[in-house]
C-alpha atoms as a PDB file:
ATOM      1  CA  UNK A   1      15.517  -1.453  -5.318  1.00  0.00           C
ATOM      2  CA  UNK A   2      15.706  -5.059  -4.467  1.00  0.00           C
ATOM      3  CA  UNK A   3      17.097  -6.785  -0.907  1.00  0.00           C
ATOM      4  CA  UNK A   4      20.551  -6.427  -1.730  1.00  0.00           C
ATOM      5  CA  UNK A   5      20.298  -3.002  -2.603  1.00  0.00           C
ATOM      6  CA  UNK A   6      19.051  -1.837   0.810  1.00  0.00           C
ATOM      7  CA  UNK A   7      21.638  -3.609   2.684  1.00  0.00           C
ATOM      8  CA  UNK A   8      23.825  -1.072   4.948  1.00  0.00           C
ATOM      9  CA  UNK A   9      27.043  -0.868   2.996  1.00  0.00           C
ATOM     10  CA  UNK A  10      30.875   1.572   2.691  1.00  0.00           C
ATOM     11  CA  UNK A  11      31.099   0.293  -0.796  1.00  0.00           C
ATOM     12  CA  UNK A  12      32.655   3.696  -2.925  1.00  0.00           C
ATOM     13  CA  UNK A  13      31.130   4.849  -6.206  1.00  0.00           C
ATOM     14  CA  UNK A  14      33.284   2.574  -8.631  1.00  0.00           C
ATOM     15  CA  UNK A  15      35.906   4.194 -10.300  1.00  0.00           C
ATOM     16  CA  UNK A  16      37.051   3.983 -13.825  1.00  0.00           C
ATOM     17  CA  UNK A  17      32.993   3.928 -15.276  1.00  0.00           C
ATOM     18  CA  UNK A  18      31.858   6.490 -16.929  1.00  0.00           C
ATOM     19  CA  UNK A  19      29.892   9.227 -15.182  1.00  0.00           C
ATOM     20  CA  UNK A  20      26.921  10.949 -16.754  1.00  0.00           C
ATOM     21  CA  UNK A  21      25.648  14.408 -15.563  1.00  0.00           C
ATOM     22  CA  UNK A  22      22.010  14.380 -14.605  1.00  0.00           C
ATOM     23  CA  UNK A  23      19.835  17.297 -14.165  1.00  0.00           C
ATOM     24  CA  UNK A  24      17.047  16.872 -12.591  1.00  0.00           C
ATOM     25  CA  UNK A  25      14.632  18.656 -13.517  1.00  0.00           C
ATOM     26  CA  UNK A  26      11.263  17.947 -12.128  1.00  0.00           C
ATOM     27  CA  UNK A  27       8.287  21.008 -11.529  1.00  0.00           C
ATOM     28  CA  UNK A  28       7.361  21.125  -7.902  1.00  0.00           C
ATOM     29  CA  UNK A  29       3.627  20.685  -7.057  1.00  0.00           C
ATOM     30  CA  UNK A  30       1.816  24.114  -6.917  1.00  0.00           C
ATOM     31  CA  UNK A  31      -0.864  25.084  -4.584  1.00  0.00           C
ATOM     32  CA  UNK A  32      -3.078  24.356  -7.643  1.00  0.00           C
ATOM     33  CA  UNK A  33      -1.957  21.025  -8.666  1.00  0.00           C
ATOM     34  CA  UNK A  34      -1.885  19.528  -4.961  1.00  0.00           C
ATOM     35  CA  UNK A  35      -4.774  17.521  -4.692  1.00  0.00           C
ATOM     36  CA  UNK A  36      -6.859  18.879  -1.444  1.00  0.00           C
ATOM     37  CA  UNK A  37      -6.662  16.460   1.510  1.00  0.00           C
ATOM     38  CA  UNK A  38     -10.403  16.230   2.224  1.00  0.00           C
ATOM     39  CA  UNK A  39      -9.734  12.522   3.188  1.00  0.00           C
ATOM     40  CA  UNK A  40      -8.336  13.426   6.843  1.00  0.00           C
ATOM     41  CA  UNK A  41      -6.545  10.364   7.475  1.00  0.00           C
ATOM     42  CA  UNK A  42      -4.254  11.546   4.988  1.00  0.00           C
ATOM     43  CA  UNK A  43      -3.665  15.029   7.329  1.00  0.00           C
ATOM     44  CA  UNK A  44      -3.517  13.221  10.524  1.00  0.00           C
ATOM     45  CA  UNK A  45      -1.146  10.701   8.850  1.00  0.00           C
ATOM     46  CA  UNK A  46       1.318  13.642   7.646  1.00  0.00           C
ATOM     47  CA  UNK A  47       0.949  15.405  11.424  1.00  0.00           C
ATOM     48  CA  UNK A  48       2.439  12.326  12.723  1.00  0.00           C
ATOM     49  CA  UNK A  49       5.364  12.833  10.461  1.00  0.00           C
ATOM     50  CA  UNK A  50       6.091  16.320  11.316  1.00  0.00           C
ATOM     51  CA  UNK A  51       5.643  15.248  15.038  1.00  0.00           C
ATOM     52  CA  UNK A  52       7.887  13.110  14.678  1.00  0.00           C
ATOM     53  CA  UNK A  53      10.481  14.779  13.196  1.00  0.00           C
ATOM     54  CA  UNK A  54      10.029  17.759  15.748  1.00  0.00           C
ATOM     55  CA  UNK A  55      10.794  15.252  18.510  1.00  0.00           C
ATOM     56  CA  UNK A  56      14.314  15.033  17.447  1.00  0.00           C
ATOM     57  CA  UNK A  57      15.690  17.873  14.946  1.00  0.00           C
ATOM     58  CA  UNK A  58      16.685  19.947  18.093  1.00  0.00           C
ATOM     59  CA  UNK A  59      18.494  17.344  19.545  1.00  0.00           C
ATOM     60  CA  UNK A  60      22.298  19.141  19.061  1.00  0.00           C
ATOM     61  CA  UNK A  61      23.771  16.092  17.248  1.00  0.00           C
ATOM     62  CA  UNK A  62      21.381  16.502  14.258  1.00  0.00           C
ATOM     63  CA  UNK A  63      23.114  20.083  13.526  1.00  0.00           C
ATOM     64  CA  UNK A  64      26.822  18.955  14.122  1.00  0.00           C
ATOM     65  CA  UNK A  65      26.376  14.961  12.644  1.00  0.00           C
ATOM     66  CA  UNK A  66      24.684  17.046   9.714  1.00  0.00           C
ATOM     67  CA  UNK A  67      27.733  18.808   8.837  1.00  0.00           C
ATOM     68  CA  UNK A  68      30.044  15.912   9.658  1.00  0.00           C
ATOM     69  CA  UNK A  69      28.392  14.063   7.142  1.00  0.00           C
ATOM     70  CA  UNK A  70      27.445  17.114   4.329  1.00  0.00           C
ATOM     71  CA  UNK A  71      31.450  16.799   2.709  1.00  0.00           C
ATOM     72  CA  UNK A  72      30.511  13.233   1.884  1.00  0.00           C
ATOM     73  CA  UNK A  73      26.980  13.482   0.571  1.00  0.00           C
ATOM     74  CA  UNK A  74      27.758  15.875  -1.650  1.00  0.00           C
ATOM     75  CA  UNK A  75      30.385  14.660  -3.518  1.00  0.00           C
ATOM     76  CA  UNK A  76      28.288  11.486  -3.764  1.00  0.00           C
ATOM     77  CA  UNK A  77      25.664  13.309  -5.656  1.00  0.00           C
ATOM     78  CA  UNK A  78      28.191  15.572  -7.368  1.00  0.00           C
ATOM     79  CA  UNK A  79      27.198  13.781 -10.991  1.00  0.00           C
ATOM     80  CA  UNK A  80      23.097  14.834 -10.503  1.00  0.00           C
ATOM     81  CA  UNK A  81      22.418  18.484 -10.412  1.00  0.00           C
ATOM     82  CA  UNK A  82      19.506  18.837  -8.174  1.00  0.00           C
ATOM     83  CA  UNK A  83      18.497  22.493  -8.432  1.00  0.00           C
ATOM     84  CA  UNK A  84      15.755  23.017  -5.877  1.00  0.00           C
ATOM     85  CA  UNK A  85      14.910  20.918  -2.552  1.00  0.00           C
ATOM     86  CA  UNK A  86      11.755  19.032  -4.755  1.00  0.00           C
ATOM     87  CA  UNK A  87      14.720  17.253  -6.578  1.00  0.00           C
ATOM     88  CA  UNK A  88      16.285  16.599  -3.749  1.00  0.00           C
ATOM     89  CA  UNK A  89      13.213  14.850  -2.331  1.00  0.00           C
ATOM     90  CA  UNK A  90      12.640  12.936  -5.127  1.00  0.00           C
ATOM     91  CA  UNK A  91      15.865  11.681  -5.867  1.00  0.00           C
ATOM     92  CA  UNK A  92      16.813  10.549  -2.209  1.00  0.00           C
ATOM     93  CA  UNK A  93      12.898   8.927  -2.325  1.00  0.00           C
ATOM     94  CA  UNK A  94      13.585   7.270  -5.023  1.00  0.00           C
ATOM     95  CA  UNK A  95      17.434   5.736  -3.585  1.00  0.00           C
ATOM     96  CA  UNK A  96      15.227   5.113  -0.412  1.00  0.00           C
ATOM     97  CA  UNK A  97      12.627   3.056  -2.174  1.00  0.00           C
ATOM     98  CA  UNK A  98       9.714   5.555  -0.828  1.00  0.00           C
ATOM     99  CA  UNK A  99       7.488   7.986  -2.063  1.00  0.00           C
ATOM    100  CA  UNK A 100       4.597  10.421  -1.418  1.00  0.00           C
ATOM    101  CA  UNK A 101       1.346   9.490  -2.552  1.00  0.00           C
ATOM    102  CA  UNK A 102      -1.941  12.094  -2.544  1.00  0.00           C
ATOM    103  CA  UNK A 103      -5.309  11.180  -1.574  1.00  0.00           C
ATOM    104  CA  UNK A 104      -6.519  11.143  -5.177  1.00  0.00           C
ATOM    105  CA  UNK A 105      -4.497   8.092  -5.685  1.00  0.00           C
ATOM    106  CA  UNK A 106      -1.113   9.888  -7.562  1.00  0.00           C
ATOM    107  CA  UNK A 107       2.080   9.479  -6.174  1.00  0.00           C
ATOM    108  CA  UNK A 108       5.294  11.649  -6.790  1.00  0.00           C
ATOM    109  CA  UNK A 109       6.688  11.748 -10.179  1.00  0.00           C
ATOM    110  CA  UNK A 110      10.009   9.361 -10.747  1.00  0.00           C
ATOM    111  CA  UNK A 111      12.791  12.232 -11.303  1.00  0.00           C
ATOM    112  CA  UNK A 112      14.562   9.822 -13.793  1.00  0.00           C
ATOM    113  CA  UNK A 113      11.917   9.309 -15.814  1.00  0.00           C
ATOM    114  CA  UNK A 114      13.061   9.133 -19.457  1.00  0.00           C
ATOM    115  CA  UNK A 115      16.048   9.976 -18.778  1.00  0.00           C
ATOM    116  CA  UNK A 116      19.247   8.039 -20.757  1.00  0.00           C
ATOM    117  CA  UNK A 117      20.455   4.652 -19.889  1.00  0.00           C
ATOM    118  CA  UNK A 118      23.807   5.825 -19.253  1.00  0.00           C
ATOM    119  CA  UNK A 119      22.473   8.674 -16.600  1.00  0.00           C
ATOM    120  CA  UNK A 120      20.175   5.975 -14.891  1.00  0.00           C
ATOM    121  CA  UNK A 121      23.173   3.850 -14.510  1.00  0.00           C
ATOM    122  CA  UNK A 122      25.277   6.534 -13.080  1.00  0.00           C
ATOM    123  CA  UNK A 123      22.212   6.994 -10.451  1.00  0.00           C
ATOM    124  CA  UNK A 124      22.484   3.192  -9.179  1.00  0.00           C
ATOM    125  CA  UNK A 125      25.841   3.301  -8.385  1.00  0.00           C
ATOM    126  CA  UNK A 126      25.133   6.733  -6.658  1.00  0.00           C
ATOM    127  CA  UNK A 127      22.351   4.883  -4.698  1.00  0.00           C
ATOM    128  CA  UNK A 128      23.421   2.609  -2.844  1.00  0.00           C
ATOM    129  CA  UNK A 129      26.748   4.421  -0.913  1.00  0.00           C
ATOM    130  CA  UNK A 130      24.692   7.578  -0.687  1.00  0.00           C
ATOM    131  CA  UNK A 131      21.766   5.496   1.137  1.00  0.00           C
ATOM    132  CA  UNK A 132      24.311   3.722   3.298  1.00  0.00           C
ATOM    133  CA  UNK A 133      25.869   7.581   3.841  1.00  0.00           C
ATOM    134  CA  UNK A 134      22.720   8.271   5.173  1.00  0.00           C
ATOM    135  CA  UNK A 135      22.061   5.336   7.126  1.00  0.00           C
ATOM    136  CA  UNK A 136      25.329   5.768   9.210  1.00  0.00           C
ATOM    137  CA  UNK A 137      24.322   9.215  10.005  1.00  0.00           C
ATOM    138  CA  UNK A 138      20.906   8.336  11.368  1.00  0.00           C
ATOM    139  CA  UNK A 139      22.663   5.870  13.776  1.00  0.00           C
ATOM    140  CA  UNK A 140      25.508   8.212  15.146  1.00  0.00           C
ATOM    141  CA  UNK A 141      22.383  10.412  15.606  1.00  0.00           C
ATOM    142  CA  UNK A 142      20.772   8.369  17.750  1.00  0.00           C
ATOM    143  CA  UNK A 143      23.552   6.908  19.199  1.00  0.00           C
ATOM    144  CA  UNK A 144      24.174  10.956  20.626  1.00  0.00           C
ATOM    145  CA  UNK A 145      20.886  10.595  22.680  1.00  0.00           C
ATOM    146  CA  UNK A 146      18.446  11.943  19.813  1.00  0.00           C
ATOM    147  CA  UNK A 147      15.021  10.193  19.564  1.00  0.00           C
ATOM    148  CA  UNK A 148      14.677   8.828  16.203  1.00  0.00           C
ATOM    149  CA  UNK A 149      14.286   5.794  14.661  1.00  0.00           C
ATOM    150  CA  UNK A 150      17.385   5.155  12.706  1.00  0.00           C
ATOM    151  CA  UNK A 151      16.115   2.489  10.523  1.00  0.00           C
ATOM    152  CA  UNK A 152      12.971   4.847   9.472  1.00  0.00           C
ATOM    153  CA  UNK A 153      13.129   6.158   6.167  1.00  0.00           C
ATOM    154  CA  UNK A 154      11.276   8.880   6.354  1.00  0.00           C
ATOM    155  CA  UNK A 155      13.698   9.977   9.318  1.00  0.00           C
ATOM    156  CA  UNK A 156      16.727   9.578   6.382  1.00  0.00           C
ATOM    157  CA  UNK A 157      14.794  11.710   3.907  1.00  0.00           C
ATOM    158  CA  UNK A 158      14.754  14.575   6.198  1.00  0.00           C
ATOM    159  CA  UNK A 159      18.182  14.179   6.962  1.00  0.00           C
ATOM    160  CA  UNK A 160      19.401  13.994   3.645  1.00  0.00           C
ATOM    161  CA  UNK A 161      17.354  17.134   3.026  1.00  0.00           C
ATOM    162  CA  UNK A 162      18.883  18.688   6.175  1.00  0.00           C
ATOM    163  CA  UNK A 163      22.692  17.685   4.457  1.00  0.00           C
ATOM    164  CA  UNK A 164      22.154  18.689   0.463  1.00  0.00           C
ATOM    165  CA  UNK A 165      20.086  22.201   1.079  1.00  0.00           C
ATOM    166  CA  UNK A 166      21.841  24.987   2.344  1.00  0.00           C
ATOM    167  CA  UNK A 167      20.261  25.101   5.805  1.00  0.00           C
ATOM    168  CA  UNK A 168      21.270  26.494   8.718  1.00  0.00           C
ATOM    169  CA  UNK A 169      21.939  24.722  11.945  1.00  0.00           C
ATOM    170  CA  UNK A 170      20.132  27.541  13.943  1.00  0.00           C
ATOM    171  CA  UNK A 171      16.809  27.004  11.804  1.00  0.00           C
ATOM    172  CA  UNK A 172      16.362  23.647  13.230  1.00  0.00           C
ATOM    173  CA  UNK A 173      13.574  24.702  15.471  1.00  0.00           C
ATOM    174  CA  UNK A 174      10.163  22.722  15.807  1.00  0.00           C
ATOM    175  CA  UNK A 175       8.538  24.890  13.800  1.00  0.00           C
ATOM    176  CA  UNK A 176      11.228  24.821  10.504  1.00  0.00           C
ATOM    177  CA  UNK A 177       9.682  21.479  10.105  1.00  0.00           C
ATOM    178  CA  UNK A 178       6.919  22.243   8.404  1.00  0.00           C
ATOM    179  CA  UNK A 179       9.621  23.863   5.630  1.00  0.00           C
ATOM    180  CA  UNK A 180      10.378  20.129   5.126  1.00  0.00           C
ATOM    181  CA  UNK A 181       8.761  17.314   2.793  1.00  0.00           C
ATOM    182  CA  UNK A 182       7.757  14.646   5.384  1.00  0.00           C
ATOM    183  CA  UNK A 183       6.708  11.389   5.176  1.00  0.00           C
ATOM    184  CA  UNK A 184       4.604   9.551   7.626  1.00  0.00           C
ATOM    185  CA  UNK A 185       6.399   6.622  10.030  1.00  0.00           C
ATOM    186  CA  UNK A 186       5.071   4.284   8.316  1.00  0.00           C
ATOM    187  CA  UNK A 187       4.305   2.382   4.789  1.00  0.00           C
ATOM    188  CA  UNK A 188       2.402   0.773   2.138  1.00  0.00           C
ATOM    189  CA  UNK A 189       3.656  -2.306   0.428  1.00  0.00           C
ATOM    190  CA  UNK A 190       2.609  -1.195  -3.335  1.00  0.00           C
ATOM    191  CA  UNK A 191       3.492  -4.640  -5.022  1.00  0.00           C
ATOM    192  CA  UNK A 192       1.596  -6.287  -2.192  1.00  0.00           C
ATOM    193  CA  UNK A 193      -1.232  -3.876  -2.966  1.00  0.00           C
ATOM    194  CA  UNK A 194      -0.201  -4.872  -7.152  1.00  0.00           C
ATOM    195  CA  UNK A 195      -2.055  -8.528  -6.106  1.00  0.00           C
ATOM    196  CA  UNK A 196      -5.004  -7.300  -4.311  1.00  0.00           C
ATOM    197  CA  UNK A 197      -3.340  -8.034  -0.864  1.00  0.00           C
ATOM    198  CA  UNK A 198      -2.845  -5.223   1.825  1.00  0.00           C
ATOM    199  CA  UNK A 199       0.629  -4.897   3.917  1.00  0.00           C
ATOM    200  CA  UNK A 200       1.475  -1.777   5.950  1.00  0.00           C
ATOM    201  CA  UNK A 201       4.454  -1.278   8.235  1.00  0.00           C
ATOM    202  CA  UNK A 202       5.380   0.917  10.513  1.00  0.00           C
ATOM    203  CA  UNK A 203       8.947   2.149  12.646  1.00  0.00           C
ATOM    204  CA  UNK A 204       8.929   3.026  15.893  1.00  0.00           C
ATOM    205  CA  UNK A 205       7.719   6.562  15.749  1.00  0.00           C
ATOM    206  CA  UNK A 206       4.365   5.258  14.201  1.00  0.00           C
ATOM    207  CA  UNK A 207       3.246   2.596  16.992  1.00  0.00           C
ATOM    208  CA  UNK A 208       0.097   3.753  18.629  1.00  0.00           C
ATOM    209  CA  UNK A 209      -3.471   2.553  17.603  1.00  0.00           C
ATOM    210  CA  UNK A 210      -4.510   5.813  15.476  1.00  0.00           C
ATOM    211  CA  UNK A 211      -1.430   5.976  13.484  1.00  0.00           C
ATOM    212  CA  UNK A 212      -2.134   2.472  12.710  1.00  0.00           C
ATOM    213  CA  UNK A 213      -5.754   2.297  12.119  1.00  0.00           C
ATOM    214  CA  UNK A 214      -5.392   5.519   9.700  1.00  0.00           C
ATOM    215  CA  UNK A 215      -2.460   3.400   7.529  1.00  0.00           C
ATOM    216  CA  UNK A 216      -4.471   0.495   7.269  1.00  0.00           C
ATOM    217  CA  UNK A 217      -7.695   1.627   5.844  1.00  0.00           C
ATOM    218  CA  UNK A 218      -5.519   3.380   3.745  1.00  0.00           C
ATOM    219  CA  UNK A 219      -3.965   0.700   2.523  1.00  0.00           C
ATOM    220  CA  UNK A 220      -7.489  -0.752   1.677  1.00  0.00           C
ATOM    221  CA  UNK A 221      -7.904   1.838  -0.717  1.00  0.00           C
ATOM    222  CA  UNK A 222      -4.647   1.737  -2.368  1.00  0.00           C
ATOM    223  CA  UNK A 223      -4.951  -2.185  -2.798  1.00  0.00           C
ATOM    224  CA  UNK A 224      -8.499  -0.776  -4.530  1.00  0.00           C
ATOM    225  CA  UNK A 225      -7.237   1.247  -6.702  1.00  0.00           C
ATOM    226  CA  UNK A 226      -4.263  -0.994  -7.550  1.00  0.00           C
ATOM    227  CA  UNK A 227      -5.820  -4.316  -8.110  1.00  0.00           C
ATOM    228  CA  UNK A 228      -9.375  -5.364  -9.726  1.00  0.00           C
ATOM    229  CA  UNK A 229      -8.665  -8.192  -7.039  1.00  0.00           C
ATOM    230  CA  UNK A 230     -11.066  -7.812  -4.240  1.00  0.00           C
ATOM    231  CA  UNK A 231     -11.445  -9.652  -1.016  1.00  0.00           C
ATOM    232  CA  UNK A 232     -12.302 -13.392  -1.028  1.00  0.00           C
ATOM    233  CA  UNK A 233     -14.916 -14.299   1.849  1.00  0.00           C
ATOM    234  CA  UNK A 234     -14.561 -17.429   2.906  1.00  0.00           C
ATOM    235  CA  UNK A 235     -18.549 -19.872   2.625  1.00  0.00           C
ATOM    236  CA  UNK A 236     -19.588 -21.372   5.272  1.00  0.00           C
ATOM    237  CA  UNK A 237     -20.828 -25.272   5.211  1.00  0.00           C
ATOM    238  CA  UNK A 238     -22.842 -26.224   2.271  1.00  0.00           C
ATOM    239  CA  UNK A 239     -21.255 -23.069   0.628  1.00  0.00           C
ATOM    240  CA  UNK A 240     -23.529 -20.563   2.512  1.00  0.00           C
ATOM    241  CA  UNK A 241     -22.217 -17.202   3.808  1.00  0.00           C
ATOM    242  CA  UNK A 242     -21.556 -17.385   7.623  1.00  0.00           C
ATOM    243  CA  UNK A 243     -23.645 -15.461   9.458  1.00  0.00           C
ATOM    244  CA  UNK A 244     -24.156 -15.604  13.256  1.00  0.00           C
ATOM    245  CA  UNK A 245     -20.282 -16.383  14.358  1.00  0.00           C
ATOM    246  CA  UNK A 246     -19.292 -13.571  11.419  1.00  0.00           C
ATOM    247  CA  UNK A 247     -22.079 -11.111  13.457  1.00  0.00           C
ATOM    248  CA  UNK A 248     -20.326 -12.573  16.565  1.00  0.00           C
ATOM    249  CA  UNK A 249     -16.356 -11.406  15.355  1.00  0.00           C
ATOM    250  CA  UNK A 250     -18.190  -7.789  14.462  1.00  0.00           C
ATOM    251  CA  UNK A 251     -19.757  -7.165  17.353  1.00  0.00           C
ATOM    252  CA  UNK A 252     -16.410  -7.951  19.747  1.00  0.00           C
ATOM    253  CA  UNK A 253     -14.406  -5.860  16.907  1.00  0.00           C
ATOM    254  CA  UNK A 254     -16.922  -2.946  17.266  1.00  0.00           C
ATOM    255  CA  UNK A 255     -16.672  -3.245  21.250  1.00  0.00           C
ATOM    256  CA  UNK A 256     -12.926  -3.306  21.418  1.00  0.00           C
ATOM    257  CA  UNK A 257     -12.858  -0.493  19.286  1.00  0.00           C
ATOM    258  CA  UNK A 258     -15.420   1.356  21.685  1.00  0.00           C
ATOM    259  CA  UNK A 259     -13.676   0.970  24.756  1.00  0.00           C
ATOM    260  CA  UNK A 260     -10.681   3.044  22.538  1.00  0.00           C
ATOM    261  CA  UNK A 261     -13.244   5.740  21.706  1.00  0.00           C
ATOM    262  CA  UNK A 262     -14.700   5.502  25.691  1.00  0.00           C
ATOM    263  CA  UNK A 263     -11.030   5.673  26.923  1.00  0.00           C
ATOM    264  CA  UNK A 264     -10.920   9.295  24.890  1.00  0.00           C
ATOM    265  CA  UNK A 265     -14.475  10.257  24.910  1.00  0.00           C
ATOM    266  CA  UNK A 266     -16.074   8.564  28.072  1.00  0.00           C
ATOM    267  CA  UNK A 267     -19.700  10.403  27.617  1.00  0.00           C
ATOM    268  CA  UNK A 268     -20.204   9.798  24.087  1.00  0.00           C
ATOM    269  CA  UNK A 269     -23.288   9.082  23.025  1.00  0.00           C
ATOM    270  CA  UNK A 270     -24.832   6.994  20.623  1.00  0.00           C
ATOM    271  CA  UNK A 271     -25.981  10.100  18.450  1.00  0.00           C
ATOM    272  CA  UNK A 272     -22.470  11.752  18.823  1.00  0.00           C
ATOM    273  CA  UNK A 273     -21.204   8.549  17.197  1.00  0.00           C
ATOM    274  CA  UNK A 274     -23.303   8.440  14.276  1.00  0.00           C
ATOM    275  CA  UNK A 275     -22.788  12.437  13.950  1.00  0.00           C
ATOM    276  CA  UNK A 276     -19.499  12.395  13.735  1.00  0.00           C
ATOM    277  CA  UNK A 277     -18.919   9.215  11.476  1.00  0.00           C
ATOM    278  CA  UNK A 278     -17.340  10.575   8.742  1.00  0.00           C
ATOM    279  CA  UNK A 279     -15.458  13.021  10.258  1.00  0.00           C
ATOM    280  CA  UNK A 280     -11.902  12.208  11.366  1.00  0.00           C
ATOM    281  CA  UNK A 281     -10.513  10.453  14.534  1.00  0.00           C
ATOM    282  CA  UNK A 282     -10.114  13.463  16.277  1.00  0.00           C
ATOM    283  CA  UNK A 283     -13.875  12.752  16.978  1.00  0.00           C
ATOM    284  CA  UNK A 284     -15.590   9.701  18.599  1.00  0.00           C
ATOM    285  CA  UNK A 285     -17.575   8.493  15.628  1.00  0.00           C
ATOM    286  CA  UNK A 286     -14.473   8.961  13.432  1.00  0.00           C
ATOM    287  CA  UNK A 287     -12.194   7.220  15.736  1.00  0.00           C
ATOM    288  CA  UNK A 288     -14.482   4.076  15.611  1.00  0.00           C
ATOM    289  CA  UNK A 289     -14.853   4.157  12.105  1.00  0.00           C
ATOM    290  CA  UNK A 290     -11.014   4.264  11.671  1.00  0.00           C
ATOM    291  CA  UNK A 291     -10.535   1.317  14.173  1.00  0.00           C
ATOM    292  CA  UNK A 292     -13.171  -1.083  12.543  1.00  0.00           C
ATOM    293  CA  UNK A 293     -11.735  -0.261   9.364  1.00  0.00           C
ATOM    294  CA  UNK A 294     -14.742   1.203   7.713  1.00  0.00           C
ATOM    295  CA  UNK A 295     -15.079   4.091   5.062  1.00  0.00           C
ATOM    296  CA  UNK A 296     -16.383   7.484   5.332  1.00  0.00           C
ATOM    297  CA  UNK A 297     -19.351   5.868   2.540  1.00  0.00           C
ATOM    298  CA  UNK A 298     -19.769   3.702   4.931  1.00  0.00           C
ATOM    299  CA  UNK A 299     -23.142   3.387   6.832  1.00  0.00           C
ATOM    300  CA  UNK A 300     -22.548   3.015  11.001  1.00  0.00           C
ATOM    301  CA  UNK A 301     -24.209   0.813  13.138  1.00  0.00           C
ATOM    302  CA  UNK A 302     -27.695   1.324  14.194  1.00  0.00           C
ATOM    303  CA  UNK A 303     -28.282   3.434  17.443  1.00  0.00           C
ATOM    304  CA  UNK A 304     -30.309   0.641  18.931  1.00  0.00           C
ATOM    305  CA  UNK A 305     -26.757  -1.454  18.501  1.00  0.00           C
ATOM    306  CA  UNK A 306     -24.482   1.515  19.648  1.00  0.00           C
ATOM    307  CA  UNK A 307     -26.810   2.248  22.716  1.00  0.00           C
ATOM    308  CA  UNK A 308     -26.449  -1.684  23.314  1.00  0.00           C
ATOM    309  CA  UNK A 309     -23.157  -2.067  22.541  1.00  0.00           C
ATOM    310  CA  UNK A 310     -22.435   1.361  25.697  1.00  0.00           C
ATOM    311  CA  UNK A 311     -24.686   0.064  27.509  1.00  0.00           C
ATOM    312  CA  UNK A 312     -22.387  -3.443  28.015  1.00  0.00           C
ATOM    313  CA  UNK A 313     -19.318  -1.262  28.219  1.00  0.00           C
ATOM    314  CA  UNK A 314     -20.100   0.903  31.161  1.00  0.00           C
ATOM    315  CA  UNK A 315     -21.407  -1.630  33.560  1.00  0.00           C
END
């Protein structure tokens, strides 16, 4: 969806057009065709979805602003027959301009796909009142006191899940979220990714160093896998690599990124660190691998430099 499309708007689906009925009709990922999340960024980025989410869908104006709003959405996607709530999530992903992407690099399937010119056009003019539908309800919701990010669109997927299923308002407990398809607080440019470059976002439920470090080295894989366009390292004079100031930038990286770890983990040691490298950043060596933006493949400093590098750190 371009600019314009996203802009908050009361426009009505035009009359007088012809309407196409859609069904959508898209499998929903089995237990077998899920790709298994051994990369655990990609857990601890989904956990801070669902945490998110479980901050707020108690909050009594998410039942009652829900069912305000249900009439509304509904006849809005009246046209699209969405028989199950993995059509739902698709189709409001794909009005939001978001989707779900697996470790293994494959990102949920486009709903329309294939589908006739006259049904896709019926979708866009569904799109962009039923996204503006949606954004209206996030912000009486948070106007009522409810801590969410209105302007998230992860928040508005849930919601517009909460509004099309047949769910009841005493179900929304902390634990129904994890009935829910949840995105994390944050995103991945993919057309920045397209030209080798790497741009991440994130809305106010996503703002603390973990959630951050996690999306970016994330990112650095996508922009991998999407572009044969790798980073450019800049020579130094006489066209020779930079070394010592390059060692210099590393070193106060790695230390700013130890005094994290120290603040969580204050008697690490330099053999914990290397243990626990490629493991995620519940751990110390995980957590500094995350925050320097380095791999699992990755090799991690020396001891001799850890050792030196805790040894400046706790004096």
């Amino acid at each position: 969806m371009s600019g314009e499309e996203r802009r908050r708007t009361t426009e009505p689906v035009p009359v007088g057009l012809t309407s196409v009925t859609l069904i959508v009709d898209v499998n929903a990922p089995t237990e077998s065709a899920i790709p298994c999340p051994t990369d655990p960024r990609y857990v601890q980025l989904e956990e801070a979805g669902r945490a998110a989410v479980r901050a707020w869908i108690t909050h009594p104006a998410v039942a009652h602003e829900v069912a305000a709003a249900k009439p509304a959405l509904l006849r809005l996607v009246e046209p699209l027959v969405l028989p199950d709530q993995w059509a739902v999530t698709l189709v409001i992903a794909r009005f939001l301009d978001i989707a779900g992407r697996y470790p293994d690099g494959t990102t949920w399937p486009n709903p329309f796909a294939g589908a006739p010119n006259e049904a896709l056009a019926t979708a866009r003019r569904i799109a962009r009142p039923l996204v503006a539908e949606l954004e209206a309800l996030a912000q009486r919701v948070a106007a009522a006191g409810a801590p969410l990010d209105p302007a998230d669109r992860s928040v508005l997927l849930v919601l517009a899940q909460l509004a099309l299923l047949d769910v009841d308002p005493e179900k929304l407990r902390p634990d129904f979220v994890d009935e829910l398809n949840v995105l994390p607080p944050g995103w991945i440019d993919r057309e920045a990714a397209d030209r080798g470059h790497v741009a991440t976002g994130v809305s106010r439920h996503g703002r603390t160093a973990r959630f951050q470090a996690d999306l970016r080295t994330i990112a650095e894989d996508v922009a991998r896998h999407l572009s044969p366009l790798g980073p450019i390292r800049a020579p130094y004079a006489g066209g020779r690599q930079r070394t010592g100031a390059a060692a210099e930038h590393r070193q106060a990286a790695r230390r700013d990124a130890l005094r994290e770890v120290l603040d969580r983990h204050p008697d690490v040691t330099p053999g914990r660190l290397i243990a626990t490298w490629g493991s995620g950043t519940a751990t110390p060596g995980g957590l500094l691998r995350t925050l320097v933006h380095l791999q699992p493949h990755d090799p991690p400093p020396s001891e001799a430099t850890l050792r030196a590098d805790l040894r400046a750190l706790r004096r």
